[in-house]
PDB file of N, CA and C in Angstrom:
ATOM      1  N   UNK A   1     -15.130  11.431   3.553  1.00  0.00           N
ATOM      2  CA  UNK A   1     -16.216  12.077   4.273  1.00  0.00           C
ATOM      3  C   UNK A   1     -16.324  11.445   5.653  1.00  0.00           C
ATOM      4  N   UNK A   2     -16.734  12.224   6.787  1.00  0.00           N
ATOM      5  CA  UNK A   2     -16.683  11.947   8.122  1.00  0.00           C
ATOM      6  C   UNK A   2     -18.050  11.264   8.218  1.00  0.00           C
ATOM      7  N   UNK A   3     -17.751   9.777   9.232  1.00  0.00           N
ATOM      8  CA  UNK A   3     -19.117   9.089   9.447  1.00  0.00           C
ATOM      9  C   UNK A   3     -20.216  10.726   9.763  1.00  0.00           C
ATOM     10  N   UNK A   4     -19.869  11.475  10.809  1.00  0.00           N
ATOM     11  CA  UNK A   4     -20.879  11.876  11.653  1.00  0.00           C
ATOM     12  C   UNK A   4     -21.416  13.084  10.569  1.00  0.00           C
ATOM     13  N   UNK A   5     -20.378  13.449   8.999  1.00  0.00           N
ATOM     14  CA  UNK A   5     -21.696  14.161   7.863  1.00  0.00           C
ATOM     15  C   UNK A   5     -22.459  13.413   7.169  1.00  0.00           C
ATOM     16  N   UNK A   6     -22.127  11.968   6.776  1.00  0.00           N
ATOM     17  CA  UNK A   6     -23.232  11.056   6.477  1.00  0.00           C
ATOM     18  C   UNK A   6     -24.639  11.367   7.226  1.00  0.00           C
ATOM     19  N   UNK A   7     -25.889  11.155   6.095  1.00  0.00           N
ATOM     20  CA  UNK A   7     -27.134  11.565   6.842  1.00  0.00           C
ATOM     21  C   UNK A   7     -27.332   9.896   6.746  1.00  0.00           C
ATOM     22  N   UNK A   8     -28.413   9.842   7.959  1.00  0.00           N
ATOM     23  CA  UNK A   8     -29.212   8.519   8.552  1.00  0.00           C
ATOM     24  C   UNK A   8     -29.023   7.629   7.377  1.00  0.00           C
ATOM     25  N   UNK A   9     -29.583   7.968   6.324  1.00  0.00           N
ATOM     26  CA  UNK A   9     -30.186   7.351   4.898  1.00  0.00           C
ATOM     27  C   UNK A   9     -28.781   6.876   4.103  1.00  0.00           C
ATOM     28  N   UNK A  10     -27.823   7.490   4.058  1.00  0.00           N
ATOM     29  CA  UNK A  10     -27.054   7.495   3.157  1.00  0.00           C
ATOM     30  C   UNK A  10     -25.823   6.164   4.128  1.00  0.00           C
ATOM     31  N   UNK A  11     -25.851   6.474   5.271  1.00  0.00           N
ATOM     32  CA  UNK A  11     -24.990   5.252   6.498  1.00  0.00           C
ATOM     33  C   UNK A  11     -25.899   4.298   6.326  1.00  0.00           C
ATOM     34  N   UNK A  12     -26.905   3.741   6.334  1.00  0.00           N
ATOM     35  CA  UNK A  12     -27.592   2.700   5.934  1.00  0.00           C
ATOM     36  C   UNK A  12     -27.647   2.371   4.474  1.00  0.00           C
ATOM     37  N   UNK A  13     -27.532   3.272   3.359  1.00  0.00           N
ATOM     38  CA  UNK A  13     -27.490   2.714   1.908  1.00  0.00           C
ATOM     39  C   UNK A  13     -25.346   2.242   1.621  1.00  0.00           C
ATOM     40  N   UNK A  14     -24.918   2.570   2.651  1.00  0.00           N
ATOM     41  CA  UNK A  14     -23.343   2.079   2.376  1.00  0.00           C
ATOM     42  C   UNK A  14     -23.341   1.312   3.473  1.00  0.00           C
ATOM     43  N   UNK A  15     -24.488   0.484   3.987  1.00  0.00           N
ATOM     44  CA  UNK A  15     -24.047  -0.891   5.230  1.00  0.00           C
ATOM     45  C   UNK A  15     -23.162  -0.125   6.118  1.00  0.00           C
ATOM     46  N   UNK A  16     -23.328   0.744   6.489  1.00  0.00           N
ATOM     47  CA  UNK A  16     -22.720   1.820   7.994  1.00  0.00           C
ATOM     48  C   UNK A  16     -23.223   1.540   8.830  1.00  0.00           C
ATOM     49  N   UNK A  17     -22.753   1.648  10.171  1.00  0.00           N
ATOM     50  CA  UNK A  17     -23.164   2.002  11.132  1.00  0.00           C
ATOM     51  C   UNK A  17     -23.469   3.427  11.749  1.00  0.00           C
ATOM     52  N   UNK A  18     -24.654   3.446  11.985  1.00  0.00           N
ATOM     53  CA  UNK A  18     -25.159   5.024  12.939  1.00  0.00           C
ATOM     54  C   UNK A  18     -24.738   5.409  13.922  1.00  0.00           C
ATOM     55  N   UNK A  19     -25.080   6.611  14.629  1.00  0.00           N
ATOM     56  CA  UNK A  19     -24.800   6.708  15.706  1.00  0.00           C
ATOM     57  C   UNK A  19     -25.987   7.290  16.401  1.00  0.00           C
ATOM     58  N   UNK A  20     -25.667   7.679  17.611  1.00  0.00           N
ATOM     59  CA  UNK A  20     -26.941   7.323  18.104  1.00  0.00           C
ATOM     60  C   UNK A  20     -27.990   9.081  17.949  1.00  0.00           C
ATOM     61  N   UNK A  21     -27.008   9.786  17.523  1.00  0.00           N
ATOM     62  CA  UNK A  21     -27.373  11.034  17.129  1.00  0.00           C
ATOM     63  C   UNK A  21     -28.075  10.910  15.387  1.00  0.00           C
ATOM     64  N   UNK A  22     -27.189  10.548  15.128  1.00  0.00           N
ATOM     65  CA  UNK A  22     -28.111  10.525  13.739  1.00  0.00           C
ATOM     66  C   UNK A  22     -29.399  10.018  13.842  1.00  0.00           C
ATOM     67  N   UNK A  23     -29.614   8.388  14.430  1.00  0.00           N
ATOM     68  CA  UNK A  23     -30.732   8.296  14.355  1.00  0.00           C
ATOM     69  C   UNK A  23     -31.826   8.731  15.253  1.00  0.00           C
ATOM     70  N   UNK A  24     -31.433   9.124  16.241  1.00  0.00           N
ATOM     71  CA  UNK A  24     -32.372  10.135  16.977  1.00  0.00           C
ATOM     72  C   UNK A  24     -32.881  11.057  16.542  1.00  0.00           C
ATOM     73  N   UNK A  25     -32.115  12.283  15.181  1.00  0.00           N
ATOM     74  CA  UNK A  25     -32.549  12.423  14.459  1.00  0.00           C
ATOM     75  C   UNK A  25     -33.572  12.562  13.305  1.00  0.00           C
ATOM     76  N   UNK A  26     -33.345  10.925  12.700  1.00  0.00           N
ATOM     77  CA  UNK A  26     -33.919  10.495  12.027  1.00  0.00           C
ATOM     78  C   UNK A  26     -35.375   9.749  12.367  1.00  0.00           C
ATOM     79  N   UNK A  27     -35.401   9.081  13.828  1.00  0.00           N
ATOM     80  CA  UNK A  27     -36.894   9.171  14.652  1.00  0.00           C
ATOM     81  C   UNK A  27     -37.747  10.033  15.089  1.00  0.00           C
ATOM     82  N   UNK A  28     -36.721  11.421  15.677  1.00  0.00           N
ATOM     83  CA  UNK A  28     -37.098  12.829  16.042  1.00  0.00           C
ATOM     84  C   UNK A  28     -37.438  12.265  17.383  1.00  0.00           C
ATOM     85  N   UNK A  29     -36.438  11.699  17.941  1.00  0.00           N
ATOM     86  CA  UNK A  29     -35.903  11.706  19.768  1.00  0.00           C
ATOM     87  C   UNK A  29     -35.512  11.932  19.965  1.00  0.00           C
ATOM     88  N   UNK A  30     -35.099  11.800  21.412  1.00  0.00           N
ATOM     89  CA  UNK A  30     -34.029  12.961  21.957  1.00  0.00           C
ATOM     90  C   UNK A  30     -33.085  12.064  21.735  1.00  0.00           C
ATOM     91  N   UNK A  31     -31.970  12.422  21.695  1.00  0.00           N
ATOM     92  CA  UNK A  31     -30.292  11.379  21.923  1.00  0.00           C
ATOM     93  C   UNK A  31     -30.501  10.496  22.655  1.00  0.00           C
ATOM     94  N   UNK A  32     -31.043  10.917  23.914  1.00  0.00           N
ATOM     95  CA  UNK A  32     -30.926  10.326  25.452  1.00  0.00           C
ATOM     96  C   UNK A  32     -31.946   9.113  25.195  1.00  0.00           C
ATOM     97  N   UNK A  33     -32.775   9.012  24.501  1.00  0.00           N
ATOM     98  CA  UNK A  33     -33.927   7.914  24.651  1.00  0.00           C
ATOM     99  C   UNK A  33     -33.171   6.844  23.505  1.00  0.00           C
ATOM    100  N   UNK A  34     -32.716   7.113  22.844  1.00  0.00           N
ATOM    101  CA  UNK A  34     -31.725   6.197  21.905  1.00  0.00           C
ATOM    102  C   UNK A  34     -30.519   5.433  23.071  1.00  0.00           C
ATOM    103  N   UNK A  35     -29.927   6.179  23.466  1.00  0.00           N
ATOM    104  CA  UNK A  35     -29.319   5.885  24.597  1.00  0.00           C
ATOM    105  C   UNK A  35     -29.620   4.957  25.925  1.00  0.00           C
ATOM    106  N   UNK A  36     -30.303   5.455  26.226  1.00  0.00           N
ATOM    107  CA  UNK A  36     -31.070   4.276  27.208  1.00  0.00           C
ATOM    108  C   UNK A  36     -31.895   3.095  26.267  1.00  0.00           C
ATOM    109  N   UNK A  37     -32.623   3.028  25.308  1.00  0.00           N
ATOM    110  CA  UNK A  37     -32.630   1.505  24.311  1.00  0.00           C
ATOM    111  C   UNK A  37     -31.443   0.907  24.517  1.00  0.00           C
ATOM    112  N   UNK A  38     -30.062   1.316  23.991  1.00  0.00           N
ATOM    113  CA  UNK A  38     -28.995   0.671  24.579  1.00  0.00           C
ATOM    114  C   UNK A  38     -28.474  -0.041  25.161  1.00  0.00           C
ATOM    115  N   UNK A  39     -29.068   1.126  26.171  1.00  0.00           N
ATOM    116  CA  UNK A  39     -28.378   0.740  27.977  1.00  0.00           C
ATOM    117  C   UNK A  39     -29.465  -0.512  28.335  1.00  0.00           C
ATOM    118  N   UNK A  40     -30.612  -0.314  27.629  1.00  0.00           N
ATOM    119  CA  UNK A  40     -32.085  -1.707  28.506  1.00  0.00           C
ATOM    120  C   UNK A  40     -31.862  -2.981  27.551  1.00  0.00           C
ATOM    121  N   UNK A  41     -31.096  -2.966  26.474  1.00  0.00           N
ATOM    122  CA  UNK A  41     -31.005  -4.227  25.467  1.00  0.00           C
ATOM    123  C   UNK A  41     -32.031  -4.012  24.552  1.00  0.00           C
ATOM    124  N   UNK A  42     -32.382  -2.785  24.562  1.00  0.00           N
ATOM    125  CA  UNK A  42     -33.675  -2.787  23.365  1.00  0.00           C
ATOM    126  C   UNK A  42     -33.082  -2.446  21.987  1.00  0.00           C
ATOM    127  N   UNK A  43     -32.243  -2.060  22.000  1.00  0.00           N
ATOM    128  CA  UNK A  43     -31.136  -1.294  20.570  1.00  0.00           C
ATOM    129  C   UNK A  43     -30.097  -2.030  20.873  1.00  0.00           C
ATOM    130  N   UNK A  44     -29.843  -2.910  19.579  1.00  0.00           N
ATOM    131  CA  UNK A  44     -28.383  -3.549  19.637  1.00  0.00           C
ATOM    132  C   UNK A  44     -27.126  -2.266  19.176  1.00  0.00           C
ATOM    133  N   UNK A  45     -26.309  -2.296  19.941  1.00  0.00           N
ATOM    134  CA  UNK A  45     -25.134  -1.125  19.857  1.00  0.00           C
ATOM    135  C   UNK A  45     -23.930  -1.559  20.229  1.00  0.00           C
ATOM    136  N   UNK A  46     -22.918  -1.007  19.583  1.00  0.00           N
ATOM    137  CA  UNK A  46     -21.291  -1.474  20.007  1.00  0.00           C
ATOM    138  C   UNK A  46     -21.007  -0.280  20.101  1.00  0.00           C
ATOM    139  N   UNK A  47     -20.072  -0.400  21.126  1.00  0.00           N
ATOM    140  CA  UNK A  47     -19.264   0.275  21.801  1.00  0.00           C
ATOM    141  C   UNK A  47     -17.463   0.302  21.578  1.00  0.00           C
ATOM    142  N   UNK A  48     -17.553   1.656  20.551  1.00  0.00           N
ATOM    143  CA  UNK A  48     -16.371   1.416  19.747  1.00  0.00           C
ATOM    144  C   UNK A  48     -15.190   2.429  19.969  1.00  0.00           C
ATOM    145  N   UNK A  49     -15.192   2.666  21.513  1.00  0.00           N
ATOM    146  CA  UNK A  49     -14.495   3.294  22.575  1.00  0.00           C
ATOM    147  C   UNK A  49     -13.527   2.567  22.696  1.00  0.00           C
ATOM    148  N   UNK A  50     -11.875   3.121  22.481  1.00  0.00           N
ATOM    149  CA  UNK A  50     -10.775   2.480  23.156  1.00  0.00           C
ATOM    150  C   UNK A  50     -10.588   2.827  24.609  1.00  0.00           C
ATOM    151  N   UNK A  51     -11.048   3.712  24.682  1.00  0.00           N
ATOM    152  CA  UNK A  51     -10.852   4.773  26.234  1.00  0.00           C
ATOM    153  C   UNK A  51     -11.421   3.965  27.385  1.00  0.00           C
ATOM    154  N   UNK A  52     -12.348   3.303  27.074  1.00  0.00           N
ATOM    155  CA  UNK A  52     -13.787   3.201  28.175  1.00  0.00           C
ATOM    156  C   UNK A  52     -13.246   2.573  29.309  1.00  0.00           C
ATOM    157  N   UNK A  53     -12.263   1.228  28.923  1.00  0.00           N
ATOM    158  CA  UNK A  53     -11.660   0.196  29.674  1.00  0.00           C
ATOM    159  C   UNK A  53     -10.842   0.988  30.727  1.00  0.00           C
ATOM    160  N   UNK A  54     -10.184   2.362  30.692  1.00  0.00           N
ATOM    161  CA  UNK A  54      -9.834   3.209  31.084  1.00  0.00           C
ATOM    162  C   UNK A  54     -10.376   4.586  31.758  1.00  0.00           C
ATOM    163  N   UNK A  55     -11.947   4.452  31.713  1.00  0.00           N
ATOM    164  CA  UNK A  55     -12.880   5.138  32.581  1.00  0.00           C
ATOM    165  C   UNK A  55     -13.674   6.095  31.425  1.00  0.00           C
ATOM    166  N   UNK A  56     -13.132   6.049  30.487  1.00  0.00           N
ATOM    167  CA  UNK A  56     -13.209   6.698  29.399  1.00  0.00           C
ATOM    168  C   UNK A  56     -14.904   6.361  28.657  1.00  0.00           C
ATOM    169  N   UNK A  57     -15.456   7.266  28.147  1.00  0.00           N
ATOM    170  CA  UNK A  57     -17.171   7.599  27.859  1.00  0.00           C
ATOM    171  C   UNK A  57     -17.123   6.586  26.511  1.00  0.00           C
ATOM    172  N   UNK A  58     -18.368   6.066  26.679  1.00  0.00           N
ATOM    173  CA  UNK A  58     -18.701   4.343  25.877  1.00  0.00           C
ATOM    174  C   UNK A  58     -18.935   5.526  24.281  1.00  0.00           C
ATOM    175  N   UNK A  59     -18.506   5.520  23.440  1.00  0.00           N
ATOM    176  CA  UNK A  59     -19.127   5.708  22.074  1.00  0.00           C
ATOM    177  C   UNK A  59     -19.713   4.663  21.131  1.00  0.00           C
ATOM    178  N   UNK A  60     -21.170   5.090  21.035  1.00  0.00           N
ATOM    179  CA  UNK A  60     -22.176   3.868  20.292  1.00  0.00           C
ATOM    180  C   UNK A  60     -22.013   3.723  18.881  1.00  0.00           C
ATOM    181  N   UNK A  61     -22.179   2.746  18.436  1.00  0.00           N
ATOM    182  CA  UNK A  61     -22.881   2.632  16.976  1.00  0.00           C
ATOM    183  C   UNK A  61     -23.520   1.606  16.497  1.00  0.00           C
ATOM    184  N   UNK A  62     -24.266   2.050  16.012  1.00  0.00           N
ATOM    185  CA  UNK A  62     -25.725   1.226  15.751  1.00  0.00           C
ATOM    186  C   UNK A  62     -25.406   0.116  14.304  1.00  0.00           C
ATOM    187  N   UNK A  63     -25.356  -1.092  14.428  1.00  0.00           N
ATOM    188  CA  UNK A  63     -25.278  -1.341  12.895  1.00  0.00           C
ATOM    189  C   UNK A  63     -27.142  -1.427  12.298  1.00  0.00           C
ATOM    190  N   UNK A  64     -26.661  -1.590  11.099  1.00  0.00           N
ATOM    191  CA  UNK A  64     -27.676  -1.559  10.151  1.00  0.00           C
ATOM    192  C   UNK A  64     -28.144  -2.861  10.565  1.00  0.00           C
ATOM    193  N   UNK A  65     -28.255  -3.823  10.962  1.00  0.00           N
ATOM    194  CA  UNK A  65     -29.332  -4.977  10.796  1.00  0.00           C
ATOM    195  C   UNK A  65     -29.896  -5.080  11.919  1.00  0.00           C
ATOM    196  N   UNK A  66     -29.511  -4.216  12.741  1.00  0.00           N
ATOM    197  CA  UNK A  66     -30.289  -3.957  14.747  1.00  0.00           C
ATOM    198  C   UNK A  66     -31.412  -2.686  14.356  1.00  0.00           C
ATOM    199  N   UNK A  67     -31.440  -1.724  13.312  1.00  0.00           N
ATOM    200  CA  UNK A  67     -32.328  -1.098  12.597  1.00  0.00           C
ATOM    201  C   UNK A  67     -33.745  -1.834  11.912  1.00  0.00           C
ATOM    202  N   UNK A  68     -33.266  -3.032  11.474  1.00  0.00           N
ATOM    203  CA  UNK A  68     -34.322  -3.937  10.733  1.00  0.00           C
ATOM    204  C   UNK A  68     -35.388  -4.275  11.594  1.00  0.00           C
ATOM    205  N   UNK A  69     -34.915  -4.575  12.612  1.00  0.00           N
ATOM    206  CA  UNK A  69     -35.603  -5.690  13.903  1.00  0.00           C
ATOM    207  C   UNK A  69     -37.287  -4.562  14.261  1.00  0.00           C
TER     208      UNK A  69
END
């Protein structure tokens, strides 16, 4: 099964990491405000982009214990 059909609940009950759509989602925000937490250090997120180093667009994911906080 693909991370991005996992729902919010079910990536956190298998120690997954989110993304930033799901849990935007799952707060009922927009993407973009998940996104900027990010970008300000307020949401711990990795950036699990091979591309980026190459100009290439950052892809997030949230682990489960930056959820706890």
């Amino acid at each position: 099964m693909a991370m991005s059909k996992l729902s919010y609940q079910e990536a956190l009950d298998r120690g997954r990491c989110v993304t930033p759509r799901q849990l935007a989602q799952y707060l009922g925000v927009d993407q973009g405000k998940v996104l900027r937490w990010i970008q300000n250090g307020e949401l711990n997120g990795i950036n699990v982009s091979e591309t980026q180093r190459f100009g290439g667009r950052p892809r997030w994911r949230i682990p489960p214990d930056a959820l706890k906080e």
